[in-house]
PDB file of N, CA and C in Angstrom:
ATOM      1  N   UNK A   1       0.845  -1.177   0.000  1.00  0.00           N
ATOM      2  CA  UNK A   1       0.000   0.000   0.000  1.00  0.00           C
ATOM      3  C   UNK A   1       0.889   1.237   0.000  1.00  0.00           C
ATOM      4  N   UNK A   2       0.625   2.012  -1.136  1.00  0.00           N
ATOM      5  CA  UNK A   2       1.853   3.300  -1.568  1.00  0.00           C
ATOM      6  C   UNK A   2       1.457   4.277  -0.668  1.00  0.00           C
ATOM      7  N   UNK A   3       2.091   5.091  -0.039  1.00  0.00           N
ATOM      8  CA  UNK A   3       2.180   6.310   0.895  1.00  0.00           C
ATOM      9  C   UNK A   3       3.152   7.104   0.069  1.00  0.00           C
ATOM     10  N   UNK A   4       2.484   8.268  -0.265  1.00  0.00           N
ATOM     11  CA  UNK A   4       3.209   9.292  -1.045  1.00  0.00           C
ATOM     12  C   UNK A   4       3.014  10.712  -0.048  1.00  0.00           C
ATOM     13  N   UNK A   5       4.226  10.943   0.386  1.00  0.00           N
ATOM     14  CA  UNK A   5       4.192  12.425   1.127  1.00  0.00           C
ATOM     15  C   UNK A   5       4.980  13.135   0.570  1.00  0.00           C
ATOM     16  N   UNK A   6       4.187  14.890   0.575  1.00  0.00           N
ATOM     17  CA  UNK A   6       4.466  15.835  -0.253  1.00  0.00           C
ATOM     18  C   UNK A   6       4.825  16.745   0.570  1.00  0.00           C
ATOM     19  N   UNK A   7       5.665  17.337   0.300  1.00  0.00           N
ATOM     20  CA  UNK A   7       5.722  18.588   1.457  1.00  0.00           C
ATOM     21  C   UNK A   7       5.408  19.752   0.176  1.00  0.00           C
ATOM     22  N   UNK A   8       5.102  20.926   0.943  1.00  0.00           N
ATOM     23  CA  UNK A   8       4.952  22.215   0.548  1.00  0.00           C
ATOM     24  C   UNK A   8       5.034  23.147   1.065  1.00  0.00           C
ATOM     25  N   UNK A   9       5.594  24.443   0.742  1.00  0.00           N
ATOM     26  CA  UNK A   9       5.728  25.453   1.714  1.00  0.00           C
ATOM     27  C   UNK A   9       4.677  26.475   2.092  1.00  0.00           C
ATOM     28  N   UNK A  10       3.677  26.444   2.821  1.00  0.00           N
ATOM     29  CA  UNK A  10       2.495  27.040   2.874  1.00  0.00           C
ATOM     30  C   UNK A  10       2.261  28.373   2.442  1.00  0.00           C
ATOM     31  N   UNK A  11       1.019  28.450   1.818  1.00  0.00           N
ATOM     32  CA  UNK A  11       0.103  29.316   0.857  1.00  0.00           C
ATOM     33  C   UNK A  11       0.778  29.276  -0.348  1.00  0.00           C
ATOM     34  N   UNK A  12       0.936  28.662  -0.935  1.00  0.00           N
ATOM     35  CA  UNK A  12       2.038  28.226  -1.846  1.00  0.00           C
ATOM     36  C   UNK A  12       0.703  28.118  -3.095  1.00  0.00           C
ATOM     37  N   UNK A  13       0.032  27.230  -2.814  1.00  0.00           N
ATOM     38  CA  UNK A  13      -0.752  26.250  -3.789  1.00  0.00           C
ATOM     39  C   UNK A  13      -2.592  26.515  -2.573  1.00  0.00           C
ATOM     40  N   UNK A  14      -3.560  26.959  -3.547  1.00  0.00           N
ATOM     41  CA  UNK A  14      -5.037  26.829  -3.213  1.00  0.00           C
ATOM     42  C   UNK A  14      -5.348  25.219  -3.039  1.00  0.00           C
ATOM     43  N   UNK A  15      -6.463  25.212  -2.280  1.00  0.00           N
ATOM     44  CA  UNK A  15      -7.231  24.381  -1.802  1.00  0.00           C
ATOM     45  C   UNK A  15      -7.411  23.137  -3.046  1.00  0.00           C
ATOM     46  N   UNK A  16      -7.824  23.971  -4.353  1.00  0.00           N
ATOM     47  CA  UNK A  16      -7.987  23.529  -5.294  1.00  0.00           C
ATOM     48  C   UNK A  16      -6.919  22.328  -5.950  1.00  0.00           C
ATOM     49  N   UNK A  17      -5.656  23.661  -5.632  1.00  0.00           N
ATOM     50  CA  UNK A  17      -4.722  22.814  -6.403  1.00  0.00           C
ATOM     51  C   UNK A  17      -4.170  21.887  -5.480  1.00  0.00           C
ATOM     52  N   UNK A  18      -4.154  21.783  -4.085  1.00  0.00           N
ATOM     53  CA  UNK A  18      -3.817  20.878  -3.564  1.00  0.00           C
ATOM     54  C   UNK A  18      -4.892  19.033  -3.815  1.00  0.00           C
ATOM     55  N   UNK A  19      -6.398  19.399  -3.703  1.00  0.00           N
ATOM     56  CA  UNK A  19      -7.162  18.310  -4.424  1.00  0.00           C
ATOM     57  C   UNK A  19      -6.584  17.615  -5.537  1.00  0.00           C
ATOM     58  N   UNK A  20      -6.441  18.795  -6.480  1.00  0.00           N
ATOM     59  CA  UNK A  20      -5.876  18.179  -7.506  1.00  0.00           C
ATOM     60  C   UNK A  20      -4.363  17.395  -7.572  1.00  0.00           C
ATOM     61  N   UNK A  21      -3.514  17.695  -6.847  1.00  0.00           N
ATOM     62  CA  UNK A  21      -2.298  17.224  -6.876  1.00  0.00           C
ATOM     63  C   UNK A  21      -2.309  15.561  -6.086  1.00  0.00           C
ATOM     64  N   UNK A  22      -3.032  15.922  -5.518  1.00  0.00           N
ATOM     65  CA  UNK A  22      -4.072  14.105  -4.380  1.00  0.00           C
ATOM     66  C   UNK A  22      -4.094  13.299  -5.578  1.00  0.00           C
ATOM     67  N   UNK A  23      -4.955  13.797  -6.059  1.00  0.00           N
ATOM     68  CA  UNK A  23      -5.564  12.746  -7.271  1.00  0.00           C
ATOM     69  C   UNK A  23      -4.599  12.529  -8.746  1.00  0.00           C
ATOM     70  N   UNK A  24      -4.355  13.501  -8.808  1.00  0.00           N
ATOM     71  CA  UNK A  24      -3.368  13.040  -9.698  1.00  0.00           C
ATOM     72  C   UNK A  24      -2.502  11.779  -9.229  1.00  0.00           C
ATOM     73  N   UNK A  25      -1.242  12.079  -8.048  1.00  0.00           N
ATOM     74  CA  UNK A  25      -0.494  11.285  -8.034  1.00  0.00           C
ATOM     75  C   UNK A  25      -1.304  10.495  -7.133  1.00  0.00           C
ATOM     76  N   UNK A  26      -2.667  10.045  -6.980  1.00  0.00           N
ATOM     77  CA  UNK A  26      -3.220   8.672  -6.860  1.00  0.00           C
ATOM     78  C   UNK A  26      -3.341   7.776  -7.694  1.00  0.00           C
ATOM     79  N   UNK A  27      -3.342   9.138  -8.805  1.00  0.00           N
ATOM     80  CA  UNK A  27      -3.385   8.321 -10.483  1.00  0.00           C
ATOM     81  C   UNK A  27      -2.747   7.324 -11.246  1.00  0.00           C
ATOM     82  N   UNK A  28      -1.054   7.987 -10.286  1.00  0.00           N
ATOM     83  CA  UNK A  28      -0.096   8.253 -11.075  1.00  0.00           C
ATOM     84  C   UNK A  28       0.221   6.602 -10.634  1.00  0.00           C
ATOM     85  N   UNK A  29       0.703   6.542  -9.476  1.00  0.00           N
ATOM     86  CA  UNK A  29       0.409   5.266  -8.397  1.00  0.00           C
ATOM     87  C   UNK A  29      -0.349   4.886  -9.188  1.00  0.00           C
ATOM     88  N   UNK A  30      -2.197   4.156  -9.660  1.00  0.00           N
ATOM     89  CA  UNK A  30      -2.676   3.404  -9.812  1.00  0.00           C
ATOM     90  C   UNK A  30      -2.152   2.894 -11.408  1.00  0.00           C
ATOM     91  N   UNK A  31      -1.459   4.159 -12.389  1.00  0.00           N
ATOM     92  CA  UNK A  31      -0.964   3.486 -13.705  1.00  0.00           C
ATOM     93  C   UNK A  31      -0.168   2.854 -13.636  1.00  0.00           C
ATOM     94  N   UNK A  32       0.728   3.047 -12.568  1.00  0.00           N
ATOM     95  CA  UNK A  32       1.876   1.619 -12.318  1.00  0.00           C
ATOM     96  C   UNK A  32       1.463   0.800 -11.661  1.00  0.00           C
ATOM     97  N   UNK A  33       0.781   0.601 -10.147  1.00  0.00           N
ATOM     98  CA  UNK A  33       0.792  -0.376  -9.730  1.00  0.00           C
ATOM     99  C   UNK A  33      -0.938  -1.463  -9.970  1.00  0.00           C
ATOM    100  N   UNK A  34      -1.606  -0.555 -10.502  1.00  0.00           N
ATOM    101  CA  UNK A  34      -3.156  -1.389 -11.053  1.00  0.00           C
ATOM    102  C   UNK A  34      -4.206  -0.410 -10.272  1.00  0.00           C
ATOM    103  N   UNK A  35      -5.087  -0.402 -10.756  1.00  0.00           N
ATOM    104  CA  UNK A  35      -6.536   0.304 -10.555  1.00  0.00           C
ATOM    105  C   UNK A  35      -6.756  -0.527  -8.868  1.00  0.00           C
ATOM    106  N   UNK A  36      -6.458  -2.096  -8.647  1.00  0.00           N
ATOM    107  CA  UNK A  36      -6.965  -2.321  -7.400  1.00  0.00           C
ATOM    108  C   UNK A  36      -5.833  -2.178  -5.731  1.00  0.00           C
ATOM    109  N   UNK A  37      -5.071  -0.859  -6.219  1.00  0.00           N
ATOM    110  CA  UNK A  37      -4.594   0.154  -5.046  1.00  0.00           C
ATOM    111  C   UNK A  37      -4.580   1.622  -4.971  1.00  0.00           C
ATOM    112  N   UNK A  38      -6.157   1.699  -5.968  1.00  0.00           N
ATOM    113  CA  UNK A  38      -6.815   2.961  -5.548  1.00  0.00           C
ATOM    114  C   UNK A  38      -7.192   3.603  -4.241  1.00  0.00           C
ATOM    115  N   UNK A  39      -8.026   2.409  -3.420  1.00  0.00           N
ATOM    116  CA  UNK A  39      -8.613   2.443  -2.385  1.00  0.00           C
ATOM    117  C   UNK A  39      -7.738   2.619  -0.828  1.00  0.00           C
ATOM    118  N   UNK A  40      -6.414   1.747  -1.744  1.00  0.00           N
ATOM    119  CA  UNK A  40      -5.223   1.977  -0.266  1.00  0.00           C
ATOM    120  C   UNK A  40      -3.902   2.730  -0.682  1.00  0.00           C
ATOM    121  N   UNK A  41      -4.396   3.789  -1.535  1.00  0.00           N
ATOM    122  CA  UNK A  41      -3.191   4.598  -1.794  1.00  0.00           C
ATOM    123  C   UNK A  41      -3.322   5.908  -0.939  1.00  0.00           C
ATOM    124  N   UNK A  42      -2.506   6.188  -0.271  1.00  0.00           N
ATOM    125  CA  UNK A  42      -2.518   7.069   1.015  1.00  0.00           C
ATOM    126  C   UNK A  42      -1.445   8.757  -0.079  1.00  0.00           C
ATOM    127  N   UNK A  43      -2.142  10.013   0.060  1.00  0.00           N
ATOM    128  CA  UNK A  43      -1.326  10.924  -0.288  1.00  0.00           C
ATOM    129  C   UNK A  43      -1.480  11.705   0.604  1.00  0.00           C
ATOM    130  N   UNK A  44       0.191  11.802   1.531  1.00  0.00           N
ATOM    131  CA  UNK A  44      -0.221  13.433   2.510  1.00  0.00           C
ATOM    132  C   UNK A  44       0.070  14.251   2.039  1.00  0.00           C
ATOM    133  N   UNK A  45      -0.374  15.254   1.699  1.00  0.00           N
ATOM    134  CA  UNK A  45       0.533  16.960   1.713  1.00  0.00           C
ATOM    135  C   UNK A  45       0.493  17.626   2.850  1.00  0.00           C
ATOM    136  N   UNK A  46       1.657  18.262   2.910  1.00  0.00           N
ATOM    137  CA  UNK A  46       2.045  18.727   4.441  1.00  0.00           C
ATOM    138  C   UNK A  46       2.847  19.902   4.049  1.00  0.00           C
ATOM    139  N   UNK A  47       2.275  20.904   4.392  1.00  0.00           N
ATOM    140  CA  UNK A  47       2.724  22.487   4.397  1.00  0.00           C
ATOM    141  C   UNK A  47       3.538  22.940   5.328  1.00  0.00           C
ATOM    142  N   UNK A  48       5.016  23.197   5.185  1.00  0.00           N
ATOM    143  CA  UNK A  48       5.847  23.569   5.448  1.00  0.00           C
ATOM    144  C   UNK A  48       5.817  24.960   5.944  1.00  0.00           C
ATOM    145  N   UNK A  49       5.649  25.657   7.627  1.00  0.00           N
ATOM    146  CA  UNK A  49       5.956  26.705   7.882  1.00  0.00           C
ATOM    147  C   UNK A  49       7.281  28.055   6.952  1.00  0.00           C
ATOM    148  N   UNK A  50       6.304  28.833   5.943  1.00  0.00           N
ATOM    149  CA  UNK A  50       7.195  29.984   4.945  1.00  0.00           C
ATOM    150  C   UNK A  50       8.542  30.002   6.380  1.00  0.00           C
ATOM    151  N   UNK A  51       9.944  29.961   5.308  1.00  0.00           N
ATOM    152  CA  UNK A  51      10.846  30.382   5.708  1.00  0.00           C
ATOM    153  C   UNK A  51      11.482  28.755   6.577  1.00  0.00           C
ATOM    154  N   UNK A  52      11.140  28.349   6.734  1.00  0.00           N
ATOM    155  CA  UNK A  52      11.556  26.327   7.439  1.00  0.00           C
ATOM    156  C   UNK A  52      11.621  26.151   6.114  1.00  0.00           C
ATOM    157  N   UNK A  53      11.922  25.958   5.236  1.00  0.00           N
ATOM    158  CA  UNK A  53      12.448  25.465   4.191  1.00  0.00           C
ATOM    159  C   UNK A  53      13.650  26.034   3.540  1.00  0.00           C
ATOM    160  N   UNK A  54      14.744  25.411   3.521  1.00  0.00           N
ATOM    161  CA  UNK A  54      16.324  25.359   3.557  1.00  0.00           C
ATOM    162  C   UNK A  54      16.460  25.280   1.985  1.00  0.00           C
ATOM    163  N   UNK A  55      17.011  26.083   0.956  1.00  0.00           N
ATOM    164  CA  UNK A  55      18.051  25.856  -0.186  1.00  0.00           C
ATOM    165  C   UNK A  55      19.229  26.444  -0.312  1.00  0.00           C
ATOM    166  N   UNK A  56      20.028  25.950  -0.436  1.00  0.00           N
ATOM    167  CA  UNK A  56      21.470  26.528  -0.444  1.00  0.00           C
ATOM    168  C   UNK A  56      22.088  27.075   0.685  1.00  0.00           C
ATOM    169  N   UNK A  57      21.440  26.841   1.890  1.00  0.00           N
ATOM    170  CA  UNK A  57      21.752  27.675   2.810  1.00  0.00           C
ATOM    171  C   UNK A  57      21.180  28.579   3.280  1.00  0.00           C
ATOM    172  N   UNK A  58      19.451  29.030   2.726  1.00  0.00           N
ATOM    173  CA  UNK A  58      19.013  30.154   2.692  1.00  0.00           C
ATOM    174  C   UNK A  58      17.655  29.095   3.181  1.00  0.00           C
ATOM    175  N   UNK A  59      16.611  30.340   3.944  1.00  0.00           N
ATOM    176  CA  UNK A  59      15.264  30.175   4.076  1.00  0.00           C
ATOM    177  C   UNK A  59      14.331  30.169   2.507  1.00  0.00           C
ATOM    178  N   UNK A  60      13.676  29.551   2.558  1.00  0.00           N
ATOM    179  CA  UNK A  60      12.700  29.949   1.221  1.00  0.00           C
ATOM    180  C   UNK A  60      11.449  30.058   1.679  1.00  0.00           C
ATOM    181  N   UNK A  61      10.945  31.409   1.313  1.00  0.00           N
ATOM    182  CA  UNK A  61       9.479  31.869   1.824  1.00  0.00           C
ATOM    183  C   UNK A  61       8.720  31.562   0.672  1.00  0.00           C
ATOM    184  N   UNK A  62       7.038  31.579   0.940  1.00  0.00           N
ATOM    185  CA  UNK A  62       5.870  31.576   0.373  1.00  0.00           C
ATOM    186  C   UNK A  62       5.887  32.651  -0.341  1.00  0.00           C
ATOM    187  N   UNK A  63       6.983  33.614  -0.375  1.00  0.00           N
ATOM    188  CA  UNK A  63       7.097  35.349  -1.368  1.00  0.00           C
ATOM    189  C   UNK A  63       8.272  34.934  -2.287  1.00  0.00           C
ATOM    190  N   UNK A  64       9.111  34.280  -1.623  1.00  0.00           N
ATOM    191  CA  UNK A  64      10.041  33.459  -3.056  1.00  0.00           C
ATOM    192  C   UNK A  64       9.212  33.228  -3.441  1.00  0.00           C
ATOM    193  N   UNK A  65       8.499  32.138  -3.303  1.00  0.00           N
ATOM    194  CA  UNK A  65       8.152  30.685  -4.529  1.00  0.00           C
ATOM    195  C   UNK A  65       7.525  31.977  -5.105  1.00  0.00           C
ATOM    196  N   UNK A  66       6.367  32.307  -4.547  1.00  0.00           N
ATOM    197  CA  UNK A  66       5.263  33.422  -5.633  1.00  0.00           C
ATOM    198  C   UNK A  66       6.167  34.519  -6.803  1.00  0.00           C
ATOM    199  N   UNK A  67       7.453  35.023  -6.276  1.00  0.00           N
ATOM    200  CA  UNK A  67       8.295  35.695  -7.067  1.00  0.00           C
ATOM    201  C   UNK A  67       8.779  34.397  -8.298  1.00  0.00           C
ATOM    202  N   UNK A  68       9.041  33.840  -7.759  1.00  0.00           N
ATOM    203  CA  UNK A  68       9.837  32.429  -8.972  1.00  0.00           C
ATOM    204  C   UNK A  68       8.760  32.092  -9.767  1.00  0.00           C
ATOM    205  N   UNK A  69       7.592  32.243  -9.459  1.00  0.00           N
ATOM    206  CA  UNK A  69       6.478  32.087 -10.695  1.00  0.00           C
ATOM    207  C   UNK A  69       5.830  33.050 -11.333  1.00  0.00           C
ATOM    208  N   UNK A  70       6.270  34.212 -10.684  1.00  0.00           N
ATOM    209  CA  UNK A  70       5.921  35.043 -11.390  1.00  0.00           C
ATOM    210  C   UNK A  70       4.096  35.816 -11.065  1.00  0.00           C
ATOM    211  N   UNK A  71       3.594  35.412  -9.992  1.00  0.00           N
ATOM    212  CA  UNK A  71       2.142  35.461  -9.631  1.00  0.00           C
ATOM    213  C   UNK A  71       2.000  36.025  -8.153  1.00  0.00           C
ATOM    214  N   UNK A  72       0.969  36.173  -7.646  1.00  0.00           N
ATOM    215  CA  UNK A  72       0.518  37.010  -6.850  1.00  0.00           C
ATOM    216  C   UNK A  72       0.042  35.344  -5.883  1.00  0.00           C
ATOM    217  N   UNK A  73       0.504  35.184  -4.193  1.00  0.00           N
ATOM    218  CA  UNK A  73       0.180  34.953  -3.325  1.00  0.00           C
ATOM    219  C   UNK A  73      -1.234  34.234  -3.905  1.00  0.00           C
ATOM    220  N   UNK A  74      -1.311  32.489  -3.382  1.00  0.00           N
ATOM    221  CA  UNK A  74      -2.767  31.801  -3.630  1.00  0.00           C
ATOM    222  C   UNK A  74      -3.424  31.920  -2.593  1.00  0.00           C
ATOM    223  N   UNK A  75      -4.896  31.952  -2.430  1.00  0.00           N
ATOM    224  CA  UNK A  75      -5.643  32.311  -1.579  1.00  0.00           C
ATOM    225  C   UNK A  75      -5.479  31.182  -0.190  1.00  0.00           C
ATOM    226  N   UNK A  76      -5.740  31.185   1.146  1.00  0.00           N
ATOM    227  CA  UNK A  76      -4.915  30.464   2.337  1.00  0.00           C
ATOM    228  C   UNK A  76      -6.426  30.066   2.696  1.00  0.00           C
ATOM    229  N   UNK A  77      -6.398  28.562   2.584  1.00  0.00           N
ATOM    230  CA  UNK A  77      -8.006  28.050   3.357  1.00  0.00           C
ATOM    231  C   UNK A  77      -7.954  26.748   3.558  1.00  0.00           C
TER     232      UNK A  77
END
């Protein structure tokens, strides 16, 4: 039974897109391992307190990522 954990750095990604990212890689899991470990495929996402996330030596905030894409802050719910 696949357990897929995601981290993310919070307000990063809407409500929406977090659903969607579930199901996808439930998907993704059931094209490799068969349609009958739909039911016991486990996906956490787990939001990372902005700035607890380490690259290079540096904090990375929820105002990075939004600068690195180029977009305005996703709505927090």
């Amino acid at each position: 039974m696949p357990l897929v954990n995601i981290r993310v750095i919070e307000g990063v990604f809407t409500p929406d897109q977090k659903a969607d990212m579930i199901a996808k890689v439930t998907d993704t899991m059931v094209s490799i391992e068969g349609e009958a470990l739909r039911g016991v495929t486990w996906v956490l996402l787990e939001e990372v307190r902005s700035g607890d996330w380490g690259i290079g030596g540096n904090g990375l905030t929820t105002a990075d990522v939004h600068a690195l894409q180029g977009r305005t802050p996703a709505a927090v719910g």
